[in-house]
C-alpha atoms as a PDB file:
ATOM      1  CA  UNK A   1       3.531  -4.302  21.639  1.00  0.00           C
ATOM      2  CA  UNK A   2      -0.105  -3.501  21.331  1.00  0.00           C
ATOM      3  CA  UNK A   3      -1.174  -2.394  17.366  1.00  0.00           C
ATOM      4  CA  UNK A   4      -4.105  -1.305  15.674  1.00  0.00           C
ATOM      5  CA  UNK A   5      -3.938  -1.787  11.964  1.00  0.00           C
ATOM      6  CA  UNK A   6      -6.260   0.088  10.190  1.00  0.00           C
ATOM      7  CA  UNK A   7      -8.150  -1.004   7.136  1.00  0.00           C
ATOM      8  CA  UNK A   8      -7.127  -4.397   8.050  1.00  0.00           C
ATOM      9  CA  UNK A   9      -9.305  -6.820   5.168  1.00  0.00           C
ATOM     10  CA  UNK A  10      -7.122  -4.789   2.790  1.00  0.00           C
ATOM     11  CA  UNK A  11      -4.269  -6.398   0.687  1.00  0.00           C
ATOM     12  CA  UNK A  12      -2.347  -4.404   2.969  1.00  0.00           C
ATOM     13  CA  UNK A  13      -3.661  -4.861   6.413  1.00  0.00           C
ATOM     14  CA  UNK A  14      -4.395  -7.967   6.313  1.00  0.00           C
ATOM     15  CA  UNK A  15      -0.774  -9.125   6.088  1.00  0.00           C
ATOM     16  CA  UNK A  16       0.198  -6.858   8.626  1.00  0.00           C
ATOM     17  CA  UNK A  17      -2.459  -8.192  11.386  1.00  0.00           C
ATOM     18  CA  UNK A  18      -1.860 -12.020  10.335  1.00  0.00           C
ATOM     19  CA  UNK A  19       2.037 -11.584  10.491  1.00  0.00           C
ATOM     20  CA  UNK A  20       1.921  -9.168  13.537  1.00  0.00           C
ATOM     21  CA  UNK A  21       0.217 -12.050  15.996  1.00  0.00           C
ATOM     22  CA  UNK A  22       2.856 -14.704  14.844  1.00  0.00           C
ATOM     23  CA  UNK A  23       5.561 -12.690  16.199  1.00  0.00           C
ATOM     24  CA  UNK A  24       3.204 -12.184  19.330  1.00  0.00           C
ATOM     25  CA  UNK A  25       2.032  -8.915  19.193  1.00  0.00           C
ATOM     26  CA  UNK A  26      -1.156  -7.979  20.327  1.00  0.00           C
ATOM     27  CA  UNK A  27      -3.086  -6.639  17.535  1.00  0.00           C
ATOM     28  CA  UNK A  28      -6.680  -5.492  16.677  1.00  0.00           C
ATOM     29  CA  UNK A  29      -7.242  -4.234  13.479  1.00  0.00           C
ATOM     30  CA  UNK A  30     -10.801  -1.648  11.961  1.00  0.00           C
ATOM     31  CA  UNK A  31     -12.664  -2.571   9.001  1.00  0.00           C
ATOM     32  CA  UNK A  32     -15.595  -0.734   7.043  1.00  0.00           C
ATOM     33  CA  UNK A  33     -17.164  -1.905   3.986  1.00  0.00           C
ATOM     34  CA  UNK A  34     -15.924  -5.182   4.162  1.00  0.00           C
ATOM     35  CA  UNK A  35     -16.777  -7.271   7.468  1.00  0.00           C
ATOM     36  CA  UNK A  36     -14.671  -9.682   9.101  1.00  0.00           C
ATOM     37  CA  UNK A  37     -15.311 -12.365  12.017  1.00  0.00           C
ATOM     38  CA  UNK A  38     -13.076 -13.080  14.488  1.00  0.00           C
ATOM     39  CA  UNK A  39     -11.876 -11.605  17.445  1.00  0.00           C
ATOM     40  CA  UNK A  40      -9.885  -8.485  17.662  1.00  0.00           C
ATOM     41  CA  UNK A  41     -11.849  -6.995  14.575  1.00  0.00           C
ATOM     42  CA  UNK A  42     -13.497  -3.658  14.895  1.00  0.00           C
ATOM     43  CA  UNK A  43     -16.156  -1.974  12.911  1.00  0.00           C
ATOM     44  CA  UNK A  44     -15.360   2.202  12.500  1.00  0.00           C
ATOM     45  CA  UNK A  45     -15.777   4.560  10.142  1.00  0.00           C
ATOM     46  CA  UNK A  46     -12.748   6.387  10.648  1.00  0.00           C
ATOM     47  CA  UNK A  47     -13.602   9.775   8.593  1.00  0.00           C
ATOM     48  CA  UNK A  48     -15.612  10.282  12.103  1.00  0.00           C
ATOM     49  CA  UNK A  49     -12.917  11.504  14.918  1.00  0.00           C
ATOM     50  CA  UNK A  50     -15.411  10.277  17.340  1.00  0.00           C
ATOM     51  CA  UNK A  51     -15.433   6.492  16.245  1.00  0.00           C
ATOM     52  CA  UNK A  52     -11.316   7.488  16.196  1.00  0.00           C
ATOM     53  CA  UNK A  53     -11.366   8.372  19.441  1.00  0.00           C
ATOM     54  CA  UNK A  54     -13.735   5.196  20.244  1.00  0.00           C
ATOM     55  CA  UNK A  55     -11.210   2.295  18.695  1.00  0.00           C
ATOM     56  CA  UNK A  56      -8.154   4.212  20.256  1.00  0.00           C
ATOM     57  CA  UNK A  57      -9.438   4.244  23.506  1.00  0.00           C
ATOM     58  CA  UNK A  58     -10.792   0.710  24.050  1.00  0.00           C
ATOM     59  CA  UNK A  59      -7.631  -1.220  21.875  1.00  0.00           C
ATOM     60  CA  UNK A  60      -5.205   1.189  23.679  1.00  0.00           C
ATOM     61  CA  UNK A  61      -2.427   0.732  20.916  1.00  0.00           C
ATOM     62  CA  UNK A  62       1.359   1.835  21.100  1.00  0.00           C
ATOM     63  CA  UNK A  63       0.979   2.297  17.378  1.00  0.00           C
ATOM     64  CA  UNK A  64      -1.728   2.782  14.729  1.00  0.00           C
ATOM     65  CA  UNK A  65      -0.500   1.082  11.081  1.00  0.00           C
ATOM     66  CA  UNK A  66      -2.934   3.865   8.778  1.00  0.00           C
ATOM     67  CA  UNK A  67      -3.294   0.856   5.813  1.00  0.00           C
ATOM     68  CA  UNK A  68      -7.147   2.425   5.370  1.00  0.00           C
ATOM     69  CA  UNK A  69      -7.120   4.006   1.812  1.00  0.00           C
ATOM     70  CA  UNK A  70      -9.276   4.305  -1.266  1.00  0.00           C
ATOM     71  CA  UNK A  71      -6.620   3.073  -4.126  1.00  0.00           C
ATOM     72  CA  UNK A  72      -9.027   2.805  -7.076  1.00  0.00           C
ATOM     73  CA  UNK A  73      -7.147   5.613  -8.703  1.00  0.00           C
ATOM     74  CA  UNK A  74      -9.700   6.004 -11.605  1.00  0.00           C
ATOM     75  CA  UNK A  75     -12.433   6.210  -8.749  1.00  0.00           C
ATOM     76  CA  UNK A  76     -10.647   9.014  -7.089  1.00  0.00           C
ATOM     77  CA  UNK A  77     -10.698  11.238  -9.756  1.00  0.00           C
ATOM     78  CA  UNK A  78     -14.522  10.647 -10.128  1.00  0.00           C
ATOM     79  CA  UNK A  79     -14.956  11.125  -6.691  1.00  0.00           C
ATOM     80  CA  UNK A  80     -12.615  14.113  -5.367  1.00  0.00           C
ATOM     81  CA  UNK A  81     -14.478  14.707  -2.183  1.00  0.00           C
ATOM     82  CA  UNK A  82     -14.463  11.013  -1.233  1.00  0.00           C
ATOM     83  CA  UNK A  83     -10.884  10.465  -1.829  1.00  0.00           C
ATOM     84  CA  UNK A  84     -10.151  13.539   0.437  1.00  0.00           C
ATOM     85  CA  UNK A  85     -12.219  12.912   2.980  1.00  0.00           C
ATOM     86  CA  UNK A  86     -10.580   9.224   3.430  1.00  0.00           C
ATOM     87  CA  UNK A  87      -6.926   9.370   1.886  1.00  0.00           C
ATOM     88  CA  UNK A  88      -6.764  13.360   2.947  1.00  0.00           C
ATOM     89  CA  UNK A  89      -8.494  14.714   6.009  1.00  0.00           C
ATOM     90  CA  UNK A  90      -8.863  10.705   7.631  1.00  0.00           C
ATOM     91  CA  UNK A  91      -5.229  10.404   8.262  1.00  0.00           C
ATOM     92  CA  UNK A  92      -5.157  13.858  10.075  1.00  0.00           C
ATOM     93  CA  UNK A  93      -8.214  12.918  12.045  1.00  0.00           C
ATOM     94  CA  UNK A  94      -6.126   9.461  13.459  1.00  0.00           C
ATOM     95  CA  UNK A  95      -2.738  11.146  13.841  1.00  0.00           C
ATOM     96  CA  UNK A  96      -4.412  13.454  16.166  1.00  0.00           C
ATOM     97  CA  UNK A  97      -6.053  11.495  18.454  1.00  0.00           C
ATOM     98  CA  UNK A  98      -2.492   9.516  18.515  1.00  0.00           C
ATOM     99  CA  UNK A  99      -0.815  12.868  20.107  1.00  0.00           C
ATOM    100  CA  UNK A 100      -3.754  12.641  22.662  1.00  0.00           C
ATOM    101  CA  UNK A 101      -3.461   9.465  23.126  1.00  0.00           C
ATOM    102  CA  UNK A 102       0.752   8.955  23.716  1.00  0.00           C
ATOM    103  CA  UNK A 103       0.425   6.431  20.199  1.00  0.00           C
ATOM    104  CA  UNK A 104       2.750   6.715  17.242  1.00  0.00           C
ATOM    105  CA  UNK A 105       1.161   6.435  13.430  1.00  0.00           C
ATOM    106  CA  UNK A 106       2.777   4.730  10.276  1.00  0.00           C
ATOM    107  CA  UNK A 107       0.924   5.838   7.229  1.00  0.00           C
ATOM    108  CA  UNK A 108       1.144   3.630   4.576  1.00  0.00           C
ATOM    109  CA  UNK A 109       1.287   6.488   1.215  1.00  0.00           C
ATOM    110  CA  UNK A 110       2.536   5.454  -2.373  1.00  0.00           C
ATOM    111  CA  UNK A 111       4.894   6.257  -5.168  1.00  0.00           C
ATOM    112  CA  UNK A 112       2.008   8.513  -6.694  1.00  0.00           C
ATOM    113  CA  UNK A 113       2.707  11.101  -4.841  1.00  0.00           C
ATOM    114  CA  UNK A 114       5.393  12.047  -7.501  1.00  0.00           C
ATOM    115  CA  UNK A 115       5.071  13.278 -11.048  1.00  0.00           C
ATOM    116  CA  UNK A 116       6.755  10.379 -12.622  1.00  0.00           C
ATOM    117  CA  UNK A 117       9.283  12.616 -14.965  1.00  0.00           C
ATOM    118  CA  UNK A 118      12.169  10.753 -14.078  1.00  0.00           C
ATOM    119  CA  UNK A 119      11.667   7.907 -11.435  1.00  0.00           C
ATOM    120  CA  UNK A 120      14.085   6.204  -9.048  1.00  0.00           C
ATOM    121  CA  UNK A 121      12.629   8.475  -6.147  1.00  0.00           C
ATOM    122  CA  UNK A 122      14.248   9.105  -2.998  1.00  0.00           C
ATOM    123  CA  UNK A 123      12.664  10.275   0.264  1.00  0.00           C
ATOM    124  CA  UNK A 124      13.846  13.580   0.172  1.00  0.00           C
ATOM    125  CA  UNK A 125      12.549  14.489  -3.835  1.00  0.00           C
ATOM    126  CA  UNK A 126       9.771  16.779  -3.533  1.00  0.00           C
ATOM    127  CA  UNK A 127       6.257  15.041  -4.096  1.00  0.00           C
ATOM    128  CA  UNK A 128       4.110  16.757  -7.222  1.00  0.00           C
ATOM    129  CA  UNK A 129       1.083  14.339  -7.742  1.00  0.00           C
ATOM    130  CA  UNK A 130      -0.223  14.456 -11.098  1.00  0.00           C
ATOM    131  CA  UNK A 131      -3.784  12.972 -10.490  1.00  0.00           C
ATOM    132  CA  UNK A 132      -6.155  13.004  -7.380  1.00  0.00           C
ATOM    133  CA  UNK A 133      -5.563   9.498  -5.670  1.00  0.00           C
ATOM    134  CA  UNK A 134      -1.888  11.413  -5.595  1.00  0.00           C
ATOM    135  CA  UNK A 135      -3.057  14.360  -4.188  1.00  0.00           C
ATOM    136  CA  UNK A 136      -5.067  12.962  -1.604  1.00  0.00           C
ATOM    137  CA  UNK A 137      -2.358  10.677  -0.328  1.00  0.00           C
ATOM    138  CA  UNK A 138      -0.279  13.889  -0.212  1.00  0.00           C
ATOM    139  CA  UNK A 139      -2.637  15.586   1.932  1.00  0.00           C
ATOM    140  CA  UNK A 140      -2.892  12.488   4.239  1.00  0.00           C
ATOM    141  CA  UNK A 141       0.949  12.621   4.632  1.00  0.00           C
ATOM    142  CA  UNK A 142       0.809  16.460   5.371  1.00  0.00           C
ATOM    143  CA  UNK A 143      -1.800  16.057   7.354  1.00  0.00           C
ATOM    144  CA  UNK A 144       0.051  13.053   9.826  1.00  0.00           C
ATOM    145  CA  UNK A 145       2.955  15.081   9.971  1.00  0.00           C
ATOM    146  CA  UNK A 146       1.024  18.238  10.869  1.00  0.00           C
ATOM    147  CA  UNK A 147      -0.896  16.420  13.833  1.00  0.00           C
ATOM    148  CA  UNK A 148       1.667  13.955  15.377  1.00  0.00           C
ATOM    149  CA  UNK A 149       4.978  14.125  16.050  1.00  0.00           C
ATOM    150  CA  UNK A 150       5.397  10.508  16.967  1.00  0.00           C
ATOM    151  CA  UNK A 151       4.886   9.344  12.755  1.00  0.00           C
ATOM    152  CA  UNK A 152       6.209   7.442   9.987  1.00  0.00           C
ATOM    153  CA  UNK A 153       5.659   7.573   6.739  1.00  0.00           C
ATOM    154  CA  UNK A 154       5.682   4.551   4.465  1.00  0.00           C
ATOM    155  CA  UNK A 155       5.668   4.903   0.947  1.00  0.00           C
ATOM    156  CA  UNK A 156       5.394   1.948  -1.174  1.00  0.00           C
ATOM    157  CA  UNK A 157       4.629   0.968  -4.705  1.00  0.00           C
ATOM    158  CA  UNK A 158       2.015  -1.486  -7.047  1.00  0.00           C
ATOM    159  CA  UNK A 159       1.267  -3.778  -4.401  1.00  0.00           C
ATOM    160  CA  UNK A 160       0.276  -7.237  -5.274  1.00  0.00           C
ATOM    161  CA  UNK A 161      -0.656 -10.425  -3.600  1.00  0.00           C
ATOM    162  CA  UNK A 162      -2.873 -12.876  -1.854  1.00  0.00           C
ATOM    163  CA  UNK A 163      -5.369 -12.691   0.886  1.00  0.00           C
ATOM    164  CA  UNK A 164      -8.077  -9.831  -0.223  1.00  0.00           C
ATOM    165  CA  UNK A 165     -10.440 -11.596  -1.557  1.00  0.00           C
ATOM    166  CA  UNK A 166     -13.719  -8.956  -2.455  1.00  0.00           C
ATOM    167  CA  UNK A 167     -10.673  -7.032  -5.080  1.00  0.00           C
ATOM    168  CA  UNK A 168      -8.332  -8.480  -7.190  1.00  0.00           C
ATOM    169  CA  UNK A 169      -5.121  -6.345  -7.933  1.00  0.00           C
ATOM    170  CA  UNK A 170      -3.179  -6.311 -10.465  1.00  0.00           C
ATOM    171  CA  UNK A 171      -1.287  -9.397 -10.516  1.00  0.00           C
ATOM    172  CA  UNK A 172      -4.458 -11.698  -9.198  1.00  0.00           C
ATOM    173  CA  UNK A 173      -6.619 -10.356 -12.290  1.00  0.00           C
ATOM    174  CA  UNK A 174      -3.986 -11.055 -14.406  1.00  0.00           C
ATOM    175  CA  UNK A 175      -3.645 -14.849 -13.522  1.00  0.00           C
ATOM    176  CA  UNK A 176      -7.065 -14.836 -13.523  1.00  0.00           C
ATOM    177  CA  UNK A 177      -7.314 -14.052 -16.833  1.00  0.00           C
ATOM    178  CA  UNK A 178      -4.737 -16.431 -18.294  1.00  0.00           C
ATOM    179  CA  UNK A 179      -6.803 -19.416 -16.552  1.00  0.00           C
ATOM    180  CA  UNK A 180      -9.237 -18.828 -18.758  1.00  0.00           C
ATOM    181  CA  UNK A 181      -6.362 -18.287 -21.780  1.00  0.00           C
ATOM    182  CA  UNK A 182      -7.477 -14.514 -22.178  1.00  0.00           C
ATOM    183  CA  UNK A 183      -5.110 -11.982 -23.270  1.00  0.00           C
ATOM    184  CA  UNK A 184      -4.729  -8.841 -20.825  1.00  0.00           C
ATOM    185  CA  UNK A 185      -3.089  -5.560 -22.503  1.00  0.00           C
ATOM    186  CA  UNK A 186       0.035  -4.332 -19.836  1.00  0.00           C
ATOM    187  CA  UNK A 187       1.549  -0.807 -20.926  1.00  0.00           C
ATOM    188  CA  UNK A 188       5.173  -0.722 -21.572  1.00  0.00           C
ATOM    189  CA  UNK A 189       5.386   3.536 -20.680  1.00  0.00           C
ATOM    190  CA  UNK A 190       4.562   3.163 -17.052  1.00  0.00           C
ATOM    191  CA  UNK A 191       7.187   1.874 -14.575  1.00  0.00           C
ATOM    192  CA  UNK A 192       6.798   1.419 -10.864  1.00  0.00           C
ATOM    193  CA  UNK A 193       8.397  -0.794  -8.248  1.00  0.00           C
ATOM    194  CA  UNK A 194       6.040  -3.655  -7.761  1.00  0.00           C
ATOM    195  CA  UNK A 195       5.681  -4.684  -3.772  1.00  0.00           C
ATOM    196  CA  UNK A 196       4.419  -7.697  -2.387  1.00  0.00           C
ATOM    197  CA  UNK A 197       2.104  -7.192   0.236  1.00  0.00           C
ATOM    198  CA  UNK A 198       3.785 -10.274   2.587  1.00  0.00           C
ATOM    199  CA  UNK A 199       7.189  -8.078   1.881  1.00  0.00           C
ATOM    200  CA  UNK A 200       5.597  -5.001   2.745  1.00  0.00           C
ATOM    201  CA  UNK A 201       3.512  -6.072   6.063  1.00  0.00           C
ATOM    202  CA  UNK A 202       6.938  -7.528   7.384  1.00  0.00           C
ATOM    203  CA  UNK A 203       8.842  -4.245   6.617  1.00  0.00           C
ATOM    204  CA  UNK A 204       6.521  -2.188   8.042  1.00  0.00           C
ATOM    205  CA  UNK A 205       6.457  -4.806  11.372  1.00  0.00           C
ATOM    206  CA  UNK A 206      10.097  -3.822  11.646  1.00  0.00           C
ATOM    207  CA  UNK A 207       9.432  -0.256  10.932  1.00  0.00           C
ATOM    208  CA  UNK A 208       6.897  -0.054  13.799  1.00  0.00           C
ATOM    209  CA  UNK A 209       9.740  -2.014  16.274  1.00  0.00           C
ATOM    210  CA  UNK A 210      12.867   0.389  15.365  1.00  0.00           C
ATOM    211  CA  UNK A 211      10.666   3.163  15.902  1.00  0.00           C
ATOM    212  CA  UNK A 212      11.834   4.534  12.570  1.00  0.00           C
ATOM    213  CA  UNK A 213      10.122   8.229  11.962  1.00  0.00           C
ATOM    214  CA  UNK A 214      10.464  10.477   8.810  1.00  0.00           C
ATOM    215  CA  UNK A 215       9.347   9.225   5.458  1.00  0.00           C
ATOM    216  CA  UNK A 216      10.996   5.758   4.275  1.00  0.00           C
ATOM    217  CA  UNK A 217      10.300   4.135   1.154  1.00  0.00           C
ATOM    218  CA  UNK A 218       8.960   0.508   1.339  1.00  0.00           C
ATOM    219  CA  UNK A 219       8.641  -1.607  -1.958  1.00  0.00           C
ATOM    220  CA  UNK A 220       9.940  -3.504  -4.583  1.00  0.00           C
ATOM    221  CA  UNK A 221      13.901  -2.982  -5.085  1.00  0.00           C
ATOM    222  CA  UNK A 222      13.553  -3.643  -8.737  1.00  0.00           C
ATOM    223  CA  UNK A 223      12.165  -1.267 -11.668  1.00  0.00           C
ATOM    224  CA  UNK A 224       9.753  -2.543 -14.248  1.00  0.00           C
ATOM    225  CA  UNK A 225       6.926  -1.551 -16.541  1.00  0.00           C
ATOM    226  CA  UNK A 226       3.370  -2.897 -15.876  1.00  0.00           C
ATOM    227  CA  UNK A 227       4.451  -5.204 -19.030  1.00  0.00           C
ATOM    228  CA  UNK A 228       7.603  -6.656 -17.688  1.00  0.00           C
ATOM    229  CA  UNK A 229       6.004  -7.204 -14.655  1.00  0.00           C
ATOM    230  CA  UNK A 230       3.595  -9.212 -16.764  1.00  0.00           C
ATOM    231  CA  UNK A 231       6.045 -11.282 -18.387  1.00  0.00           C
ATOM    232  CA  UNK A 232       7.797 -11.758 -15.632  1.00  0.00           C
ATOM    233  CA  UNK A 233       4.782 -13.214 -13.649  1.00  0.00           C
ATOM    234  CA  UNK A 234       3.399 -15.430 -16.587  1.00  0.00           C
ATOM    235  CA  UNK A 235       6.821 -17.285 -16.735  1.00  0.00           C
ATOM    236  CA  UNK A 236       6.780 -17.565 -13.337  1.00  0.00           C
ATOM    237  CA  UNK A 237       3.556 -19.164 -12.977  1.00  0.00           C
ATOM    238  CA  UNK A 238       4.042 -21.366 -16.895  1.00  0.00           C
ATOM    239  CA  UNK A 239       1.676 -19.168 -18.368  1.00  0.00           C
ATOM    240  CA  UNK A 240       1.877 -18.640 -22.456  1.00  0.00           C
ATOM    241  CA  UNK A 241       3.772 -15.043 -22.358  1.00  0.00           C
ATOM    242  CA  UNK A 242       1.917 -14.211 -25.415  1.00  0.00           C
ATOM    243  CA  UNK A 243      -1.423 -13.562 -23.788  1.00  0.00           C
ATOM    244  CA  UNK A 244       0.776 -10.406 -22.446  1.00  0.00           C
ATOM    245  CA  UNK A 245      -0.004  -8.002 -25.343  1.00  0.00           C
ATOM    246  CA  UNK A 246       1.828  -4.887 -25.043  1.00  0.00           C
ATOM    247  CA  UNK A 247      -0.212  -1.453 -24.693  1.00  0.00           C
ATOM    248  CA  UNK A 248       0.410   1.914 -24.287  1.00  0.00           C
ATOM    249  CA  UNK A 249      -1.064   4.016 -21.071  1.00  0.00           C
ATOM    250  CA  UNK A 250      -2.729   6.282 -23.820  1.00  0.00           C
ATOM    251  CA  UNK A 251      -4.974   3.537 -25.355  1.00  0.00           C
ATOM    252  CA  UNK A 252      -5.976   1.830 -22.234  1.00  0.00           C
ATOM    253  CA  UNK A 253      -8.671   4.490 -21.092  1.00  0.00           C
ATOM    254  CA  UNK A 254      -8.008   5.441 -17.956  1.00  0.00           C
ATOM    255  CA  UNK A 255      -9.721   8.123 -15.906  1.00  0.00           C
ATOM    256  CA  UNK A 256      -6.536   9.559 -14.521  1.00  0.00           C
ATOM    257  CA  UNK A 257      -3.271  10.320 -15.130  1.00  0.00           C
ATOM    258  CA  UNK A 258      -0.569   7.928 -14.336  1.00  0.00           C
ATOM    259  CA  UNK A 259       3.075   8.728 -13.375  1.00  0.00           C
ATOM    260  CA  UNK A 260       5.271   7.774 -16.619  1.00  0.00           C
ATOM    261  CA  UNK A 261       7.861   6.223 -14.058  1.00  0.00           C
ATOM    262  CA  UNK A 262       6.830   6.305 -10.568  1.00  0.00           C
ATOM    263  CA  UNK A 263       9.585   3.905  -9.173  1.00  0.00           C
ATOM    264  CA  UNK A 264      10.941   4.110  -5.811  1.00  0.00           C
ATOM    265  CA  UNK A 265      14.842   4.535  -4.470  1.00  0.00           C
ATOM    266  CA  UNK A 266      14.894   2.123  -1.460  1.00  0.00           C
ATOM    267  CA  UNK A 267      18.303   2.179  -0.882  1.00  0.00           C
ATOM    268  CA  UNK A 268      17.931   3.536   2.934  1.00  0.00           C
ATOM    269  CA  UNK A 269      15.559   0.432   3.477  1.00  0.00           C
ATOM    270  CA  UNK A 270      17.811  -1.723   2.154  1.00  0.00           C
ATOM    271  CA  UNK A 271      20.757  -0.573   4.193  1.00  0.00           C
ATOM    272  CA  UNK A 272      18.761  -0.304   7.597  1.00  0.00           C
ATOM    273  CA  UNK A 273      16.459  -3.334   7.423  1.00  0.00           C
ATOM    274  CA  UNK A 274      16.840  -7.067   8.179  1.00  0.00           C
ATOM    275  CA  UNK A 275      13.622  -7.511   6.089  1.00  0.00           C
ATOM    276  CA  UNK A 276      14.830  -5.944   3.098  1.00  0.00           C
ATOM    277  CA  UNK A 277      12.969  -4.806  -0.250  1.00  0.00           C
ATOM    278  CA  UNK A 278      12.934  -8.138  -2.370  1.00  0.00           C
ATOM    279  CA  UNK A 279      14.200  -8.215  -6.165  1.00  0.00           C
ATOM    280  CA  UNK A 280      11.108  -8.933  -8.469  1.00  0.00           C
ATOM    281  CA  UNK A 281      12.473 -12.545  -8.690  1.00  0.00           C
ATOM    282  CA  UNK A 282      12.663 -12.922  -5.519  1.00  0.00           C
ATOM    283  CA  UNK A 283       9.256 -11.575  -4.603  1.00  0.00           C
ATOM    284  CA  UNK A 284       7.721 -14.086  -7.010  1.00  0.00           C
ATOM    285  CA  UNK A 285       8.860 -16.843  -5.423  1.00  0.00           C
ATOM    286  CA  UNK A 286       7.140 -15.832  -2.485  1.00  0.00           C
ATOM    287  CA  UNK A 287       4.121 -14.826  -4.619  1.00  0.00           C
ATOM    288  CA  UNK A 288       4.327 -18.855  -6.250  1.00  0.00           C
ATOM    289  CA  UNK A 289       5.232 -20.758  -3.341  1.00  0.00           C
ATOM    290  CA  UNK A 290       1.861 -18.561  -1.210  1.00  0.00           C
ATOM    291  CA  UNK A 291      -0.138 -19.963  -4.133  1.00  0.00           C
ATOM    292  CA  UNK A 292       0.826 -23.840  -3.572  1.00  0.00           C
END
């Protein structure tokens, strides 16, 4: 099968294109702000349907992973037109050359997309994003289904792991931070369902090779809050857990809104797929044994 993954040096797309060409797919993937050597790597700016049009003619793909995003969530809010233009309007852009093209889209969305009043979301509960990164994926998801028929879309949750090196997400700043024995404040009022990204990339892989369409959701099976998660991942890596100091959302300062509990329902993932959501101990195992 022949695959474009876009924004592919992101935490994301990176583990879709490495994972992708070991099961012998041939795969290119598009990059913009942050370059990458190597063959099968191409340069776009994909808020410009005629460098859309460009990629998807010369890679010819049978499918188009969407993993290009803006997921600074603070940054989003600061910057409503940007976040639009890229999380909104972008995935509309790629989803219609697709039709054009005879290519299916999977666009990867998140677990923001819902108000976070009760959690445990399923695929059919009606999205209400409470802050603009939310929005904006919203509108990208809209905007997929509005120009393709041939679509997916994935919606996953906190994802964490190795192999983006310019950004650090959540978990990476956090060991980070206890290698040089400082404390990091993780909110106990926030819950999500934290995915690694070497989980993710291989659901979404068998996603793209069921030809699964509709909206699925793709993370984590297990519920935490930011600080569990913490805890969690300092014992796992022999970390002192009391550099975890518990915080509330309210005192951390952030720009946005967050979801109070965000989490995802992935029971139809776990039912259909071989490569099924892990359990938070099982994902960091993965996570530990990446880092040896």
């Amino acid at each position: 099968m022949r695959i474009l993954v876009t924004g592919a040096s992101g935490l994301v797309g990176n583990k879709v294109m490495a994972l992708a060409r070991s099961q012998g797919h041939v795969v290119f993937g598009t990059y913009n702000a942050h370059p990458i050597t190597g063959s099968g790597w191409k340069k776009a700016d994909l808020t410009d349907q005629f460098a859309v049009e460009s990629v998807i003619a010369e890679t010819e793909p049978d499918v188009i992973i969407n993993s290009a995003s803006i997921t600074d969530v603070d940054r989003c809010e600061v910057d409503v037109e940007r976040a639009l233009a890229v999380n909104g309007k972008m995935p509309g852009v790629i989803a219609h050359v697709c039709s054009r093209f005879g290519s299916s889209i999977v666009q990867v969305s998140t677990d923001y997309v819902f108000d976070g009043e009760r959690g445990n979301y399923g695929e059919s509960d009606r999205p209400n994003p409470i802050n603009c990164y939310g929005k904006s994926k919203l509108e990208g998801e809209l905007q997929v289904a509005a120009n393709c028929r041939d679509y997916c879309i994935a919606r996953t949750s906190a994802v964490y792991g190795w192999g983006r090196s310019y950004k650090h997400d959540f978990a990476r700043l956090m060991l980070d931070k206890w290698g040089r024995s400082e404390e990091i404040r993780a909110v106990t009022d926030q819950y999500l369902s934290p995915t690694l990204n070497t989980n993710l990339a291989a659901m979404l892989l068998e996603v793209v090779e069921r030809k699964t369409r509709g909206t699925i959701h793709l993370s984590g099976s297990t519920r935490l809050s930011r600080h569990g998660f913490a805890v969690m991942l300092a014992q796992k890596f022999n970390f002192d857990t009391s550099l975890v100091v518990p915080a509330r959302s309210d005192t951390i300062g952030w720009v946005a809104r967050r979801p109070h509990d965000s989490s995802l329902d992935v029971s139809n993932a776990l039912e259909k797929l071989n490569n099924k959501p892990l359990s938070m101990d099982a994902a960091l195992d993965e996570f530990h044994a990446e880092a040896q």
